[in-house]
N, C-alpha and C. Protein backbone atom coordinates (compact mmCIF):
# COMPACT_ATOMS: atom_id res chain seq x y z
N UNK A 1 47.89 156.01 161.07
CA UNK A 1 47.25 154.80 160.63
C UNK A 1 47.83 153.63 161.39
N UNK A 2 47.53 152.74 162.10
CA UNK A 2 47.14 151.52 162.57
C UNK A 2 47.87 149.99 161.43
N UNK A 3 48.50 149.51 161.73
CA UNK A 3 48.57 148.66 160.63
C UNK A 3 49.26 147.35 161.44
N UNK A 4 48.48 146.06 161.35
CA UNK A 4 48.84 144.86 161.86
C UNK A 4 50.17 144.06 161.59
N UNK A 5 50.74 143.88 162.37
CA UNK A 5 51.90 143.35 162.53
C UNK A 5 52.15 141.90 163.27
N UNK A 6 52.73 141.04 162.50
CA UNK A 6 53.72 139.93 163.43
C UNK A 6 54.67 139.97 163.08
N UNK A 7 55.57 139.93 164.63
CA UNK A 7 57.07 140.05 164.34
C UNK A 7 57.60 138.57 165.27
N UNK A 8 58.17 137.97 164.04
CA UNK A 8 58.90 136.55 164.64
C UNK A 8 59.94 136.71 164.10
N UNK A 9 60.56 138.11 164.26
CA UNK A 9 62.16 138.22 164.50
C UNK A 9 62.71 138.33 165.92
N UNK A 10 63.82 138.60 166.32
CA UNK A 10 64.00 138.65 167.63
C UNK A 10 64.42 139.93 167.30
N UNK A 11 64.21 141.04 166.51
CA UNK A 11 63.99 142.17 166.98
C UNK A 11 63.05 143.47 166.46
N UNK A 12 63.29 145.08 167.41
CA UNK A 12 61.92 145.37 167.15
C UNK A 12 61.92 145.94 166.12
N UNK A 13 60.51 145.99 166.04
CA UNK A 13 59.67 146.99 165.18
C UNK A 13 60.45 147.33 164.23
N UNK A 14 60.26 147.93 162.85
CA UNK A 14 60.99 149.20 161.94
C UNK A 14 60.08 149.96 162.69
N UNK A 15 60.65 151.15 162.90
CA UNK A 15 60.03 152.65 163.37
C UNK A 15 60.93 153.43 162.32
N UNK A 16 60.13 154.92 162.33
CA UNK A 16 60.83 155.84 162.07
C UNK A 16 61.98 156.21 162.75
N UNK A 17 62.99 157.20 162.39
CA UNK A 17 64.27 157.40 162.80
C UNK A 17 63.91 158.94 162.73
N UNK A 18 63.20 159.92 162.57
CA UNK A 18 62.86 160.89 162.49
C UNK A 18 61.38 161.26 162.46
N UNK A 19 61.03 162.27 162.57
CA UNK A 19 59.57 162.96 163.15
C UNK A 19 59.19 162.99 161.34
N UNK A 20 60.28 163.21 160.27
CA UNK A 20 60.10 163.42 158.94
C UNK A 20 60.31 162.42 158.35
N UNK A 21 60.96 161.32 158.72
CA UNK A 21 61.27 160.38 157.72
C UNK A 21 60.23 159.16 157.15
N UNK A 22 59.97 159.29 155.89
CA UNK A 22 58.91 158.44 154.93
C UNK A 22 59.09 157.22 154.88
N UNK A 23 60.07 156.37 155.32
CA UNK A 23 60.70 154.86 155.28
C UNK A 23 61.05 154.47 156.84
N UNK A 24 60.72 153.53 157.46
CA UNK A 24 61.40 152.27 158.27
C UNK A 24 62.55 151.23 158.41
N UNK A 25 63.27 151.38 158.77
CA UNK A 25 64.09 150.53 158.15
C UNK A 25 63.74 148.99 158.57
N UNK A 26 64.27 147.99 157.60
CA UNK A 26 63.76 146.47 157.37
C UNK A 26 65.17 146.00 158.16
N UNK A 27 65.37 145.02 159.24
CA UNK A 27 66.50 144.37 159.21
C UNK A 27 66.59 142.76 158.84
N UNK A 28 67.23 142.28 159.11
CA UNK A 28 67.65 141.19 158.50
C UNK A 28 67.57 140.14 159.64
N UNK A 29 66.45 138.77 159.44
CA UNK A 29 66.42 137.98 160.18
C UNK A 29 66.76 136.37 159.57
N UNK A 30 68.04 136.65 160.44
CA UNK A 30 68.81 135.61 159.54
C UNK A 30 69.64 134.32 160.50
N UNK A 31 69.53 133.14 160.10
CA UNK A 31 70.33 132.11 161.25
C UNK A 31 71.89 132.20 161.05
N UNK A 32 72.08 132.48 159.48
CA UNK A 32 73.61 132.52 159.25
C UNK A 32 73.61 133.72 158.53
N UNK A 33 74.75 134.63 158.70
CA UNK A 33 75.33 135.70 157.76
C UNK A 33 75.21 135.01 156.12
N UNK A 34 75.06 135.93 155.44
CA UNK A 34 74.85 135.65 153.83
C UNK A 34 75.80 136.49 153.52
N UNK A 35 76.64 136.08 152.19
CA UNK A 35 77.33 136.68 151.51
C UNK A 35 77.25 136.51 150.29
N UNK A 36 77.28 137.97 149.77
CA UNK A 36 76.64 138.13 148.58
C UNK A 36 77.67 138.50 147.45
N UNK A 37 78.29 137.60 146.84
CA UNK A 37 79.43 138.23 146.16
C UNK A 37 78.77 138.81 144.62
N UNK A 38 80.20 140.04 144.31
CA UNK A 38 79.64 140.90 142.68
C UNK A 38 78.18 139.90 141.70
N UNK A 39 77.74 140.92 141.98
CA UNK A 39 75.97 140.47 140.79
C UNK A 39 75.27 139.42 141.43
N UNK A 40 76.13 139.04 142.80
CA UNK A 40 74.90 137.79 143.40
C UNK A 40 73.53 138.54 144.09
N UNK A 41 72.66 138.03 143.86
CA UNK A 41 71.39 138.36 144.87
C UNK A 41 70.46 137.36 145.63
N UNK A 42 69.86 137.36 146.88
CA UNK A 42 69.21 136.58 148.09
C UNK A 42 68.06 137.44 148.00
N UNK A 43 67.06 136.89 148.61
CA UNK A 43 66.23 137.17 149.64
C UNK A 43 66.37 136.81 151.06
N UNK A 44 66.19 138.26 151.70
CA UNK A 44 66.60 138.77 152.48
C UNK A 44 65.52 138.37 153.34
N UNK A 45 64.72 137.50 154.64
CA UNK A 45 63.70 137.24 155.19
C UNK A 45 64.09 138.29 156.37
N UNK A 46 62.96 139.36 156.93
CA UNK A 46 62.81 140.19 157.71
C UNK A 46 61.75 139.44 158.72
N UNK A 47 61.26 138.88 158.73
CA UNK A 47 60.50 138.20 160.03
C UNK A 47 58.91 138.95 159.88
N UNK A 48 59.38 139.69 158.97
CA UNK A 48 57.66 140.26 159.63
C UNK A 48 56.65 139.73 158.03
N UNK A 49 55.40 139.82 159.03
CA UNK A 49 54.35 139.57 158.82
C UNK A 49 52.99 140.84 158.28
N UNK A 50 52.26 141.66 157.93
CA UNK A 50 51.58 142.61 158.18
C UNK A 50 50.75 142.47 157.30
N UNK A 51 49.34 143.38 157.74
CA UNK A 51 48.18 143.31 156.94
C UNK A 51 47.99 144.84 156.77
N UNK A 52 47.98 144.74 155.17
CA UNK A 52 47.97 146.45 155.17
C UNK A 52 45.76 147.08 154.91
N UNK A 53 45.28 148.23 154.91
CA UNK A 53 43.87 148.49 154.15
C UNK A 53 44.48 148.77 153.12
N UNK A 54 43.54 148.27 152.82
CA UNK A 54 43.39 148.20 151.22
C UNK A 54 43.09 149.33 150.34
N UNK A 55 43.74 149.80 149.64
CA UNK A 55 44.06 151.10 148.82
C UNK A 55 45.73 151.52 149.37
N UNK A 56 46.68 151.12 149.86
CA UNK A 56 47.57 150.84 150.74
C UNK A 56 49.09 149.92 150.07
N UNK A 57 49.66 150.53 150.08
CA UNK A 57 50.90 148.92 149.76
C UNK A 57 51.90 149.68 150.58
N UNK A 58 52.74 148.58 150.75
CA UNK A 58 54.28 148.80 151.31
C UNK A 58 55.20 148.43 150.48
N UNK A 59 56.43 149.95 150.28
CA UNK A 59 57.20 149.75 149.14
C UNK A 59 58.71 149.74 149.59
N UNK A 60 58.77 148.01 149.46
CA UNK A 60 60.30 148.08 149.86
C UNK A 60 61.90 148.61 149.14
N UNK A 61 62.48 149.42 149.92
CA UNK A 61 63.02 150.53 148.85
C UNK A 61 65.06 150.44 149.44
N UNK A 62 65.62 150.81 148.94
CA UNK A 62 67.21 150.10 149.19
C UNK A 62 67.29 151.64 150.04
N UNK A 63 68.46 151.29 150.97
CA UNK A 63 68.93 152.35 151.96
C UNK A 63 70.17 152.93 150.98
N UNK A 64 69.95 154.06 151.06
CA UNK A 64 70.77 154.58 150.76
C UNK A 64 72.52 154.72 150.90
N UNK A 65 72.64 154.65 151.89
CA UNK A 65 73.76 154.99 153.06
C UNK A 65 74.51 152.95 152.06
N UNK A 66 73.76 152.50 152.12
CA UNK A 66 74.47 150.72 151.72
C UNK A 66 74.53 150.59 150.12
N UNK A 67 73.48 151.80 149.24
CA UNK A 67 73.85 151.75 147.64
C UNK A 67 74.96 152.01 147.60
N UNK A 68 74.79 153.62 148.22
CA UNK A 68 76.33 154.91 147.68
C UNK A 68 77.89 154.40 148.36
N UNK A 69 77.61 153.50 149.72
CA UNK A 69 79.01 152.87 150.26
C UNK A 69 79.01 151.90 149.66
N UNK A 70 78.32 150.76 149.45
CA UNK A 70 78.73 149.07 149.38
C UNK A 70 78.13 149.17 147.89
N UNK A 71 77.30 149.89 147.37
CA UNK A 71 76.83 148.83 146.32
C UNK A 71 75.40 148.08 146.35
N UNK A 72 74.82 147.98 147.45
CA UNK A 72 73.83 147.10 147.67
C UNK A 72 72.75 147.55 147.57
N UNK A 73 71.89 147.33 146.85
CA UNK A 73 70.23 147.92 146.33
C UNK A 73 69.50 146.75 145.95
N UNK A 74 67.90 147.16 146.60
CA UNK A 74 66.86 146.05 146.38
C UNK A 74 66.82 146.16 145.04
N UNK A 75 66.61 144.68 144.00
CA UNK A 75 66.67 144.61 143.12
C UNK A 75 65.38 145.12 142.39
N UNK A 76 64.69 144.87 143.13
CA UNK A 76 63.34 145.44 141.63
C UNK A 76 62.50 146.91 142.63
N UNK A 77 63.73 147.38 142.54
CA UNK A 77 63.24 148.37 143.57
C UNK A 77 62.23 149.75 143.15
N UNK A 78 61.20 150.00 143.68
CA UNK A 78 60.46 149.67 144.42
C UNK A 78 59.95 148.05 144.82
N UNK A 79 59.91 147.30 145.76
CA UNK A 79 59.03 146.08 145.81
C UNK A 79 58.19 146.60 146.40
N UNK A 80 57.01 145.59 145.87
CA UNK A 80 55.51 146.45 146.62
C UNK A 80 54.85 145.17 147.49
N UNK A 81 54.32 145.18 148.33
CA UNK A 81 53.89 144.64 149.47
C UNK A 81 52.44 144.71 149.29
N UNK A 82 51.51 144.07 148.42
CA UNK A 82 50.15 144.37 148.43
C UNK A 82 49.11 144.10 149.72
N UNK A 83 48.19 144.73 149.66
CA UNK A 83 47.30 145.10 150.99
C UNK A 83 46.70 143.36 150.76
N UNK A 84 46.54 142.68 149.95
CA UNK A 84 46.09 141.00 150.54
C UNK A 84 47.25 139.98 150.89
N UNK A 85 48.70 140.63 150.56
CA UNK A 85 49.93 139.85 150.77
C UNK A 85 49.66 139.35 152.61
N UNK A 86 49.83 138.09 152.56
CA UNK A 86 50.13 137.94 154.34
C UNK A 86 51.39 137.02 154.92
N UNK A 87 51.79 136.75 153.87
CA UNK A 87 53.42 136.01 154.20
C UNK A 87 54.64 137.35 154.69
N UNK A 88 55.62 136.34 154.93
CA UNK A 88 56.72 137.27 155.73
C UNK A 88 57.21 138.07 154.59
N UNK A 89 57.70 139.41 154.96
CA UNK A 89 58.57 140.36 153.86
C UNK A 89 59.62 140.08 153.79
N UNK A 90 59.84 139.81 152.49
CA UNK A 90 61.44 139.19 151.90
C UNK A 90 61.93 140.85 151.33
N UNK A 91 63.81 140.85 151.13
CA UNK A 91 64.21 141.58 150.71
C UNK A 91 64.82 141.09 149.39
N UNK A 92 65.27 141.27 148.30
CA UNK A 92 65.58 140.89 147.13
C UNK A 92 66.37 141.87 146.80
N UNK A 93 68.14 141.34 147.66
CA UNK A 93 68.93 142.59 147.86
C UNK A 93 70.31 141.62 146.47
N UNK A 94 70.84 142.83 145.52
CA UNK A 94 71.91 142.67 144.26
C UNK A 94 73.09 143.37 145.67
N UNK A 95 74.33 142.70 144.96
CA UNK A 95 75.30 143.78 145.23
C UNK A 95 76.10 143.79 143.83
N UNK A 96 75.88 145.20 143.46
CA UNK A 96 76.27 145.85 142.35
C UNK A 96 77.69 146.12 142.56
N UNK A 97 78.74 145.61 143.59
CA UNK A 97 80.09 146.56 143.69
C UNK A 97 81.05 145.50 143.06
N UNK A 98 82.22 145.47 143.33
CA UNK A 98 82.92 144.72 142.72
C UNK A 98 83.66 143.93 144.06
N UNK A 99 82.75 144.04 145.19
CA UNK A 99 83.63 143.21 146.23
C UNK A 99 82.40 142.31 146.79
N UNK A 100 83.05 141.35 147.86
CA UNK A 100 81.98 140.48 147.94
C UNK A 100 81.38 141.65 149.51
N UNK A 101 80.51 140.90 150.26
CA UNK A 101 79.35 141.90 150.93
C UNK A 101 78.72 141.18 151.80
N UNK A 102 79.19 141.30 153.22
CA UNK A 102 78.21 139.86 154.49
C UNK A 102 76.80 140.81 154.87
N UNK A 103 75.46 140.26 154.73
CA UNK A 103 74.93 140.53 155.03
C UNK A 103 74.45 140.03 156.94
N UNK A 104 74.72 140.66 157.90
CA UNK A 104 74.36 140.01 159.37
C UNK A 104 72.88 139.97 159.68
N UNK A 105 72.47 138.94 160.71
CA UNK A 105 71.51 139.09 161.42
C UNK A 105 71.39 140.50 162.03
N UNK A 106 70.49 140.97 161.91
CA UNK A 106 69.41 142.17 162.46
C UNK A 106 70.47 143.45 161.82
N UNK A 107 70.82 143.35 160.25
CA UNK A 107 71.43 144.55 159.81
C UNK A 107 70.66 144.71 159.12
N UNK A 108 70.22 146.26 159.13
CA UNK A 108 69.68 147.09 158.21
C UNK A 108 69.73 146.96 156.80
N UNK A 109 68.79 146.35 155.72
CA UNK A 109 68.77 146.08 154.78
C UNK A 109 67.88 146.77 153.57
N UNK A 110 66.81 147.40 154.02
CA UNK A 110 66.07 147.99 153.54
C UNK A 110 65.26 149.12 153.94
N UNK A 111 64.27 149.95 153.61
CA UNK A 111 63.53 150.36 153.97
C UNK A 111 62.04 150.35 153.51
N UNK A 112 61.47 149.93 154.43
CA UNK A 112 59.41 150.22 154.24
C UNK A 112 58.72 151.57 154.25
N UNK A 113 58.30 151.69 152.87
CA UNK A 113 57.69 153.04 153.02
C UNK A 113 55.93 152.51 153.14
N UNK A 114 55.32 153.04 153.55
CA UNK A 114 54.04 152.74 153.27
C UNK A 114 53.53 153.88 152.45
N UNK A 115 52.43 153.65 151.47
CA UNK A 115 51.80 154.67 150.16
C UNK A 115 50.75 154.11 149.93
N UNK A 116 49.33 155.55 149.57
CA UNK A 116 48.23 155.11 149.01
C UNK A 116 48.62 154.85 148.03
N UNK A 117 47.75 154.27 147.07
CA UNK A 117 47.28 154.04 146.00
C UNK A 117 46.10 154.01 145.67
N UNK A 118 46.07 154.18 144.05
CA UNK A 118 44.65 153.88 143.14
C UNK A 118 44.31 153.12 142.56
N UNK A 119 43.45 153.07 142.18
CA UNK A 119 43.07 151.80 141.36
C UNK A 119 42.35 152.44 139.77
N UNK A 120 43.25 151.92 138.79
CA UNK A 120 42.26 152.25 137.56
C UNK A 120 41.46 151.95 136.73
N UNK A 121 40.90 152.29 136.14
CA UNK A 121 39.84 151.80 135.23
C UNK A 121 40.12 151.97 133.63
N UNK A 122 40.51 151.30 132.39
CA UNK A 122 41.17 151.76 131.16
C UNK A 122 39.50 152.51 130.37
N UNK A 123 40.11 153.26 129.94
CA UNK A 123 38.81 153.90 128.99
C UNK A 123 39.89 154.09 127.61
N UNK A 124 39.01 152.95 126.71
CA UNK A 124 39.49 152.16 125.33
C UNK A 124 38.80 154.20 124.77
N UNK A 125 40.06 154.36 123.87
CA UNK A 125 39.76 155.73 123.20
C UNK A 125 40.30 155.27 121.71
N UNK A 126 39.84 156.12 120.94
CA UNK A 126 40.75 156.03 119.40
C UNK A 126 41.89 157.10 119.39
N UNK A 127 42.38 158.16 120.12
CA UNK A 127 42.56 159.53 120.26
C UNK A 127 43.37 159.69 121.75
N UNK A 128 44.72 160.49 122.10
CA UNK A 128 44.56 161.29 123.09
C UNK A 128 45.04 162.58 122.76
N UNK A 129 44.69 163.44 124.10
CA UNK A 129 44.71 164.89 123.80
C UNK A 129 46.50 165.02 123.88
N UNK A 130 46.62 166.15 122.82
CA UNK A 130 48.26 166.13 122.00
C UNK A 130 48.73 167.36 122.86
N UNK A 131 50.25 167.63 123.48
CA UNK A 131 50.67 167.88 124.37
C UNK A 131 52.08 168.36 123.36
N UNK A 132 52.64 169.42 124.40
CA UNK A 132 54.04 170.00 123.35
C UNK A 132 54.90 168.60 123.15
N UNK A 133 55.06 167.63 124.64
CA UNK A 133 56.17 166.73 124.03
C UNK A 133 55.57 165.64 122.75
N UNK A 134 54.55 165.59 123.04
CA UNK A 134 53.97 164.57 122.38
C UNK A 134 54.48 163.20 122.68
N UNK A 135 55.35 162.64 121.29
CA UNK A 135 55.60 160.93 121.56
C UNK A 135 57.03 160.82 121.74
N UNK A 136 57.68 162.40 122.19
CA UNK A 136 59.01 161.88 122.15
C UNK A 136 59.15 161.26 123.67
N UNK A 137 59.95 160.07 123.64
CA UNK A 137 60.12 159.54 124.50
C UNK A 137 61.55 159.50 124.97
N UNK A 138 62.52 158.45 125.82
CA UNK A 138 63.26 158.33 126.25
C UNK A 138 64.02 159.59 126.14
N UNK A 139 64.48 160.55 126.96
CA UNK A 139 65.93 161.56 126.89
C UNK A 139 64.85 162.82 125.51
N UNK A 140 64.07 162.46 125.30
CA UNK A 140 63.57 163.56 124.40
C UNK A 140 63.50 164.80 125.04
N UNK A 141 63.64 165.34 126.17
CA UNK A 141 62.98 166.52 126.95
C UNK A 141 64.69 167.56 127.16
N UNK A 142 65.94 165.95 126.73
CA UNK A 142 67.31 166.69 127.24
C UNK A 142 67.62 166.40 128.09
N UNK A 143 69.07 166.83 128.60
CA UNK A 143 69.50 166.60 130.20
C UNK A 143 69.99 167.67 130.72
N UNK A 144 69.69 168.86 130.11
CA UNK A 144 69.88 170.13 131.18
C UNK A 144 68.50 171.59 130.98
């Protein structure tokens, strides 16, 4: 798939990093390093621009490798990038650790997955069809 891009960062593209990998990584286009000390959070401006089709979003998602070392995860993570959005992609990065955390120009901050989606329609019922769990909710199913 084809998908429109402006990039008024000074650097390139997110591409894949593998023939398998489902995410891009987002870097960071920034005039000054940010530092993000315990429970602070920024938006993170990546420079880019894109127009997605519609049935389509881009879901900005925290790198792994920067949760499990530093602490650092997009805050409302998944963020979704809707197919009429046309402003630049911000990151909306927490650092959860207990130390403070420089974020640099053109460091890896996130990743872009792109995903269909649907669209639904509610059908108002009095009734739904009853299932073994039924209404137990939260932790009802166990944890092993």
């Amino acid at each position: 798939m084809q998908i429109k891009v402006i990039n008024k960062s000074a650097h390139a593209l997110p591409h894949y990093e593998t023939i398998a990998s489902a995410g891009m990584d987002l870097r960071a286009n920034i005039s000054e390093a940010i530092t993000l000390q315990p429970l602070e959070r920024a938006i993170v401006k990546t420079g880019l621009f894109i127009e997605l089709p519609i049935g389509f979003e881009a879901q900005v998602r925290p790198r792994s490798g920067l949760a499990a070392k530093k602490g650092i995860t997009v805050l409302n993570a998944p963020g979704t990038v809707d197919a009429d959005y046309r402003g630049e992609i911000g990151v909306i990065l927490v650092n959860l650790s207990n130390e403070p955390f420089t974020i640099e120009n053109g460091e890896r901050v996130a990743q872009l997955v792109i995903a269909k989606h649907e669209r639904a329609e509610w059908e108002v019922v009095e009734s739904l069809s009853e299932t073994v769990r039924g209404e137990g909710g939260f932790g009802s199913t166990g944890v092993k």
